[in-house]
C-alpha atoms as a PDB file:
ATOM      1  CA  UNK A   1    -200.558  30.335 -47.756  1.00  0.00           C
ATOM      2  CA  UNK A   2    -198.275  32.939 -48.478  1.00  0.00           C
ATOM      3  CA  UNK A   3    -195.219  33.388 -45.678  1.00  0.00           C
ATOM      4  CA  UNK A   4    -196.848  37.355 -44.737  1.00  0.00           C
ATOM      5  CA  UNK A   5    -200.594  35.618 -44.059  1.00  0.00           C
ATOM      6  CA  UNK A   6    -199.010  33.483 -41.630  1.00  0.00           C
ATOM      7  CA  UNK A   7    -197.309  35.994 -39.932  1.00  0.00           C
ATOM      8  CA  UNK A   8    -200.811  38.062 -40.081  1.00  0.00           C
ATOM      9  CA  UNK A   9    -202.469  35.265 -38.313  1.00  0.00           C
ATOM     10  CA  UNK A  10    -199.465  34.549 -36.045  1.00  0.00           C
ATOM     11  CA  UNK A  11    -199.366  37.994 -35.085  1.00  0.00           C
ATOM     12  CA  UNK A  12    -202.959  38.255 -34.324  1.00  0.00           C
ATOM     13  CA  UNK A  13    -202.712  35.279 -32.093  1.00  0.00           C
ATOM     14  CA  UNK A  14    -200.443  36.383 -30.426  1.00  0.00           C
ATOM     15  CA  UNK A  15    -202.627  39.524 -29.990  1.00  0.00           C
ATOM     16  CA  UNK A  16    -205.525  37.449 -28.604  1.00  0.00           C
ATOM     17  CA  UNK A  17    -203.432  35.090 -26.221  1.00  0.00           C
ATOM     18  CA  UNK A  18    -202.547  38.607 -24.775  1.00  0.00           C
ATOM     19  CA  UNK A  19    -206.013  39.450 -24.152  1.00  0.00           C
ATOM     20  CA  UNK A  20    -206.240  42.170 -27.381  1.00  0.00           C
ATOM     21  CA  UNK A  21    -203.679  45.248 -25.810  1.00  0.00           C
ATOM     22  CA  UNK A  22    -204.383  48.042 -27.669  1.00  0.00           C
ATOM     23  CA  UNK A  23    -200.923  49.776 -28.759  1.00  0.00           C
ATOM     24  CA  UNK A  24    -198.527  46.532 -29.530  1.00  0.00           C
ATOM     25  CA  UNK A  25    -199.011  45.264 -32.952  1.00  0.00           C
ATOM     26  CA  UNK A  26    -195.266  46.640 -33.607  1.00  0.00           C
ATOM     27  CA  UNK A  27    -194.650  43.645 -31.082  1.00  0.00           C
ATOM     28  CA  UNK A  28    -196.443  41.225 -32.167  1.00  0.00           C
ATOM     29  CA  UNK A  29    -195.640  41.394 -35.696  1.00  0.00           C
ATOM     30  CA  UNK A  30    -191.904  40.925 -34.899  1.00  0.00           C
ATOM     31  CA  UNK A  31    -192.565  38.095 -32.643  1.00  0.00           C
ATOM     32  CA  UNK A  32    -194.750  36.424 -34.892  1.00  0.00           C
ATOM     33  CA  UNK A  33    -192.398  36.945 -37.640  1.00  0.00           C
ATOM     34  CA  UNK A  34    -189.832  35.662 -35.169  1.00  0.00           C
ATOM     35  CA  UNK A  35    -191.541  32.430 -34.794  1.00  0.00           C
ATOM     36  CA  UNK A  36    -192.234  31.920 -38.898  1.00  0.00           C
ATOM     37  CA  UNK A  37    -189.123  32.426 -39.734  1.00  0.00           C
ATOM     38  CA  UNK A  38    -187.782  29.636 -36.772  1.00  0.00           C
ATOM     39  CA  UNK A  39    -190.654  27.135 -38.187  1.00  0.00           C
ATOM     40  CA  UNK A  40    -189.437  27.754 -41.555  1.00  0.00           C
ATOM     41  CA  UNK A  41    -185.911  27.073 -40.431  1.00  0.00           C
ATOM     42  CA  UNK A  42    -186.512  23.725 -38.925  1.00  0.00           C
ATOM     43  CA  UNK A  43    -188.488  22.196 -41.520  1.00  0.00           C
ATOM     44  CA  UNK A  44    -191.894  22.727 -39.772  1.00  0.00           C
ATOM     45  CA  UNK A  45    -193.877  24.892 -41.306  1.00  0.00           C
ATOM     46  CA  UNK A  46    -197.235  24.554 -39.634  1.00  0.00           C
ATOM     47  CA  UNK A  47    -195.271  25.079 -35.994  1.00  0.00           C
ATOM     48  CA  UNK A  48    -196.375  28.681 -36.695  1.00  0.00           C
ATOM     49  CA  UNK A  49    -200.376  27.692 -37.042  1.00  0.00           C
ATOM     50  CA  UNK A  50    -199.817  25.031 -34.172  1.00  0.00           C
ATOM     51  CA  UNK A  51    -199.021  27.922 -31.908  1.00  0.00           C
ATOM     52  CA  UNK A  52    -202.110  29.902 -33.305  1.00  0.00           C
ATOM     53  CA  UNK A  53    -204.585  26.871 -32.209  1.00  0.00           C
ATOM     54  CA  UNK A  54    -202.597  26.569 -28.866  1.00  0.00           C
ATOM     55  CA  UNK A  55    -202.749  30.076 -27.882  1.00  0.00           C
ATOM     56  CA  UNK A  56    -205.108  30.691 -25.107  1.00  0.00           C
ATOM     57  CA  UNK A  57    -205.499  33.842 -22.994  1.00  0.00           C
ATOM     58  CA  UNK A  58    -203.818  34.384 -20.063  1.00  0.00           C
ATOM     59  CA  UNK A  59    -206.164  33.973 -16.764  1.00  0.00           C
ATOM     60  CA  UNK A  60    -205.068  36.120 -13.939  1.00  0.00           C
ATOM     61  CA  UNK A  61    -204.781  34.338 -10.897  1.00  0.00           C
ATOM     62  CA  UNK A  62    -207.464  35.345  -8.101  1.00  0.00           C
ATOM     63  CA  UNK A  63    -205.189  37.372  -4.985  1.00  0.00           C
ATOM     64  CA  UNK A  64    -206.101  36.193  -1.282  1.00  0.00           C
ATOM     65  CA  UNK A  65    -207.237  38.954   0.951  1.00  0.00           C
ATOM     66  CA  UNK A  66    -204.363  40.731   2.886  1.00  0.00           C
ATOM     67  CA  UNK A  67    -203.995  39.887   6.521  1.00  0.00           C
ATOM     68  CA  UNK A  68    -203.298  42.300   9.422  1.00  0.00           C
ATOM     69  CA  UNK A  69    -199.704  41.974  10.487  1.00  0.00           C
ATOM     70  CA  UNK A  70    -199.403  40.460  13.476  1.00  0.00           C
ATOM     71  CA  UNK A  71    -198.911  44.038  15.753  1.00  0.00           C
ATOM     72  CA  UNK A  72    -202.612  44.928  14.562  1.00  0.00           C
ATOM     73  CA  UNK A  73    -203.658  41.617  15.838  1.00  0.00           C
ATOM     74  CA  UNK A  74    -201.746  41.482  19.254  1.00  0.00           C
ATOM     75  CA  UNK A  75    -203.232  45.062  19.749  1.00  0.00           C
ATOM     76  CA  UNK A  76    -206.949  44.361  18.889  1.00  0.00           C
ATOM     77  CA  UNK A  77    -206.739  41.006  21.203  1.00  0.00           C
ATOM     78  CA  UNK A  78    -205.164  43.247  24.089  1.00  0.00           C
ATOM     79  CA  UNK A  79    -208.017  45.826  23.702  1.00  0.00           C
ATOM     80  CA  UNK A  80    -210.939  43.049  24.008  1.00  0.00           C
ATOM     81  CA  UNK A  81    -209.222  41.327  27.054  1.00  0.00           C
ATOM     82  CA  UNK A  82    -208.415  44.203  29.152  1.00  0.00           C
ATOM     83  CA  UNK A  83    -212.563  46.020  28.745  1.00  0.00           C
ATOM     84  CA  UNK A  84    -214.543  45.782  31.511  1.00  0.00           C
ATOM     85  CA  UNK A  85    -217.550  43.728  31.414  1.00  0.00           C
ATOM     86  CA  UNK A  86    -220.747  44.662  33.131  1.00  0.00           C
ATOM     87  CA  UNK A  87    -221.846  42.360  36.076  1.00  0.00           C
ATOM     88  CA  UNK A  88    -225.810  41.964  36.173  1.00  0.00           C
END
């Protein structure tokens, strides 16, 4: 495989681990190039595919609901305790 394929498919991995972002190619070819030319430097040569068949997409992490600050809370508490309640 010629050293610009790898790259290619480098590049596009890269491109998929980032969940396909339209607009960075420019990016991701210099990264990928980065990395080729590092795996080519020390010797291992498939490093550069390795990294292609351990990219995965990122997973956003689920956010917990926000909670009322604590003055929201005191207030809402005071306002049930201090109603009236209807005797029968």
């Amino acid at each position: 495989m010629s050293r610009e394929q790898t790259v290619r498919d480098v590049a596009y991995a890269i491109w998929e681990a980032e969940g396909k972002p339209p607009g960075r190619d420019a990016l991701h070819w210099r990264l990928a190039e980065e990395r080729v030319a590092a795996s080519l430097a020390s010797g291992r040569q498939d490093m550069a595919m390795a990294d292609k068949a351990a990219s995965k997409p990122a997973v956003a992490k689920a956010r917990s609901p926000a909670k009322a600050p604590a003055a929201a809370k005191a207030k809402i508490s005071a306002g049930a305790k201090s109603s009236p309640k209807a005797k029968t």
